[in-house]
Structures are given as structure tokens and as C-alpha cells.
Protein backbone atom coordinates (compact mmCIF):
# COMPACT_ATOMS: atom_id res chain seq x y z
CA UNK A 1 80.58 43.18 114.53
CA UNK A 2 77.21 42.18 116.47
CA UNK A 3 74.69 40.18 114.74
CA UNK A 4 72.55 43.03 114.97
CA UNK A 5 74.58 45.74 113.24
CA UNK A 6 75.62 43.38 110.20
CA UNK A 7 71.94 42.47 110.16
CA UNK A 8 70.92 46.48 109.69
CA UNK A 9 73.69 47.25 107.15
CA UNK A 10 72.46 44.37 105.40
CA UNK A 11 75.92 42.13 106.03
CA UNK A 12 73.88 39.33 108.01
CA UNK A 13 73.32 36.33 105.47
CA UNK A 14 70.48 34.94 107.76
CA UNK A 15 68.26 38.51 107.03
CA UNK A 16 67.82 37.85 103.43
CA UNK A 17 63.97 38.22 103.07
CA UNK A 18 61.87 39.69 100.83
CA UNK A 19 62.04 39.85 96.90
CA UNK A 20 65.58 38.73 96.78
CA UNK A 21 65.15 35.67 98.70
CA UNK A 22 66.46 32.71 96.63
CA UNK A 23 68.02 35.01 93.87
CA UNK A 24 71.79 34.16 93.70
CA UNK A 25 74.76 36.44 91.58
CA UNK A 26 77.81 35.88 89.78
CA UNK A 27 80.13 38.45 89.58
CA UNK A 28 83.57 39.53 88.60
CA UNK A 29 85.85 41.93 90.81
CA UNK A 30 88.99 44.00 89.29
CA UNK A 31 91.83 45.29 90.90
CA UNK A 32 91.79 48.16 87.79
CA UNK A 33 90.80 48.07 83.87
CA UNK A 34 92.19 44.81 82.15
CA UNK A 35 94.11 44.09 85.46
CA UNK A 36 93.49 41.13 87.64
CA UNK A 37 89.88 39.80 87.73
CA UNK A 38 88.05 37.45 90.40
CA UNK A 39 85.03 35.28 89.61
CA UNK A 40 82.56 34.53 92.24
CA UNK A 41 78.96 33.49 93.19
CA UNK A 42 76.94 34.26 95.68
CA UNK A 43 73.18 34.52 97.42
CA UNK A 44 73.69 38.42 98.86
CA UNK A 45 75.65 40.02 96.39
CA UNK A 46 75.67 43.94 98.43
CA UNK A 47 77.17 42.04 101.18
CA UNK A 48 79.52 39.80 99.49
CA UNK A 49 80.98 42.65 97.06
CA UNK A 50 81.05 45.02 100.90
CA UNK A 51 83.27 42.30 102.13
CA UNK A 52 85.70 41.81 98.83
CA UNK A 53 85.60 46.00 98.99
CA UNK A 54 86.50 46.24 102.84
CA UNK A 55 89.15 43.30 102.84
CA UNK A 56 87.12 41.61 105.13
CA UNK A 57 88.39 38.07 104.47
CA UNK A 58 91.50 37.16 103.40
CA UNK A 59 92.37 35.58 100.29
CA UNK A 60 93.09 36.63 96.51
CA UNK A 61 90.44 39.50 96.08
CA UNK A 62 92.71 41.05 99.58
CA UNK A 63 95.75 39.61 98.29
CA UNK A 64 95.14 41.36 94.66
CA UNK A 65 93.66 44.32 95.80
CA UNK A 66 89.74 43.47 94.11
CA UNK A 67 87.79 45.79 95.15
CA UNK A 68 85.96 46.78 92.40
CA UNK A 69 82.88 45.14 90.68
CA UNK A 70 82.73 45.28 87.09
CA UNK A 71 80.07 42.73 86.00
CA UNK A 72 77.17 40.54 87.24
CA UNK A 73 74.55 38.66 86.04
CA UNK A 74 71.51 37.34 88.12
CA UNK A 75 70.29 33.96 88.93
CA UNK A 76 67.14 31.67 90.00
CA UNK A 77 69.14 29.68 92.47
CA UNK A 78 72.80 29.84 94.06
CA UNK A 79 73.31 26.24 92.30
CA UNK A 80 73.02 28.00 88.99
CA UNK A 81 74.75 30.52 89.75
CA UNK A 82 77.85 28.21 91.29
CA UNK A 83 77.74 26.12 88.32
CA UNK A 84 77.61 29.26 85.95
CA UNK A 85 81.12 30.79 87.79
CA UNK A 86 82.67 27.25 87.67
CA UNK A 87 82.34 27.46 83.89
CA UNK A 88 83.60 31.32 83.72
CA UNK A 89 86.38 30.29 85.74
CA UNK A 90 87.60 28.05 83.09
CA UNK A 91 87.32 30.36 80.27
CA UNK A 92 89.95 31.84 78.38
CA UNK A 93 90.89 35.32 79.94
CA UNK A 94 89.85 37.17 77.01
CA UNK A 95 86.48 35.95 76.64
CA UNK A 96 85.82 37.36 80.50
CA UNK A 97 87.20 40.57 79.45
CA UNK A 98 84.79 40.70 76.63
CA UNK A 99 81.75 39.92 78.94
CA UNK A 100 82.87 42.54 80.95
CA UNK A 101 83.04 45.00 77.97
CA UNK A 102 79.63 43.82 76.90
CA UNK A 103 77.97 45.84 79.50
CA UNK A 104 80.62 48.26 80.66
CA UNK A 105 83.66 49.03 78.42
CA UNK A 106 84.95 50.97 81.24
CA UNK A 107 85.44 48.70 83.90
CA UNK A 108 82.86 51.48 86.28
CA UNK A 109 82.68 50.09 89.70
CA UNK A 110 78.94 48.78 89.58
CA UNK A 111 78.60 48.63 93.31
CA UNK A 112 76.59 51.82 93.67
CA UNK A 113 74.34 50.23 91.04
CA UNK A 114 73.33 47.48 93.59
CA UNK A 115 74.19 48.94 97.10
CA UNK A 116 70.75 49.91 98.34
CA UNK A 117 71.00 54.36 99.57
């Protein structure tokens, strides 16, 4: 992909600008409801969730089929946000289920929620 299509489908790390400059995510990626979950943070979250979805890189989220988000939560900088998912990632499993269920018992794929169109 050219630098200038990922840049216009907003895939381009080096175009983040605007209001969302310096904001940074965590999320967590299922392969289904209470199946396999992935932690992660992040600086562009629409891009990093399009590459988990379209199995851009490999690795566990392509390995475990993780396509779908089912929580996030916002931060001031990606060093909060990094230190934030290296605590989730040591949680007990059910205690990241229950975040999830906190703000969507269903496990709904949030990506439309954040994707801009």
C-alpha cells in the first residue's frame, strides 16, 4: 500500500493530526464472547484495530482469529496507556472479562463506534 492511500484511509501513523494527536488507547480484541481475548495499546486506535481486523500482521490476534474489539478506554499519553495494558495483561482472566461486561455484556464489536463514516 502507498504512503498516500494508507495516509487517506487513515492507516498512516505519521498523519495523526488534529484533536487526537497525543491521545493513546488500550483495548481488548475477541475472537467471539468469553473466547480468546488480546490486550493492546496504541496511539491510532482505527488503524491499529483495521490491522488486527484485516490480519495485516502476523502474530496471536491472526493466529487466534481477533478480530473483534470489545473494550477500550482512552488515554493522555501512549506511556499511560502502555503501562495501563502491562498491568491488564497480568490480571486474572476473569477480572478482564468483567471490564469487558462493564460496558458491553455482549461482547458488540465496537469498531463502528470509533471507525470514522
Amino acid at each position: 500500500m502507498t504512503n498516500e492511500i494508507g495516509a487517506a484511509l487513515g492507516l498512516d501513523p505519521r498523519a495523526a493530526t488534529g484533536a487526537n494527536c497525543g491521545m493513546a488507547w488500550v483495548y481488548f480484541m475477541a475472537n467471539r464472547r468469553f473466547g480468546t481475548i488480546y490486550a493492546g495499546a496504541t496511539n491510532n486506535l482505527v488503524r491499529r484495530v483495521w490491522e488486527h481486523r484485516s490480519d495485516v500482521v502476523p502474530g496471536f490476534t491472526r493466529t487466534h482469529q481477533c478480530h473483534l474489539l470489545v473494550w477500550f478506554e482512552e488515554h493522555q499519553s501512549i506511556y499511560s496507556a502502555m503501562q495501563r495494558e502491562h498491568n491488564i495483561k497480568h490480571w486474572r482472566r476473569d477480572w478482564k472479562v468483567a471490564l469487558i461486561e462493564g460496558v458491553n455484556p455482549e461482547w458488540d464489536d465496537l469498531y463502528f463506534q470509533v471507525a470514522p463514516g
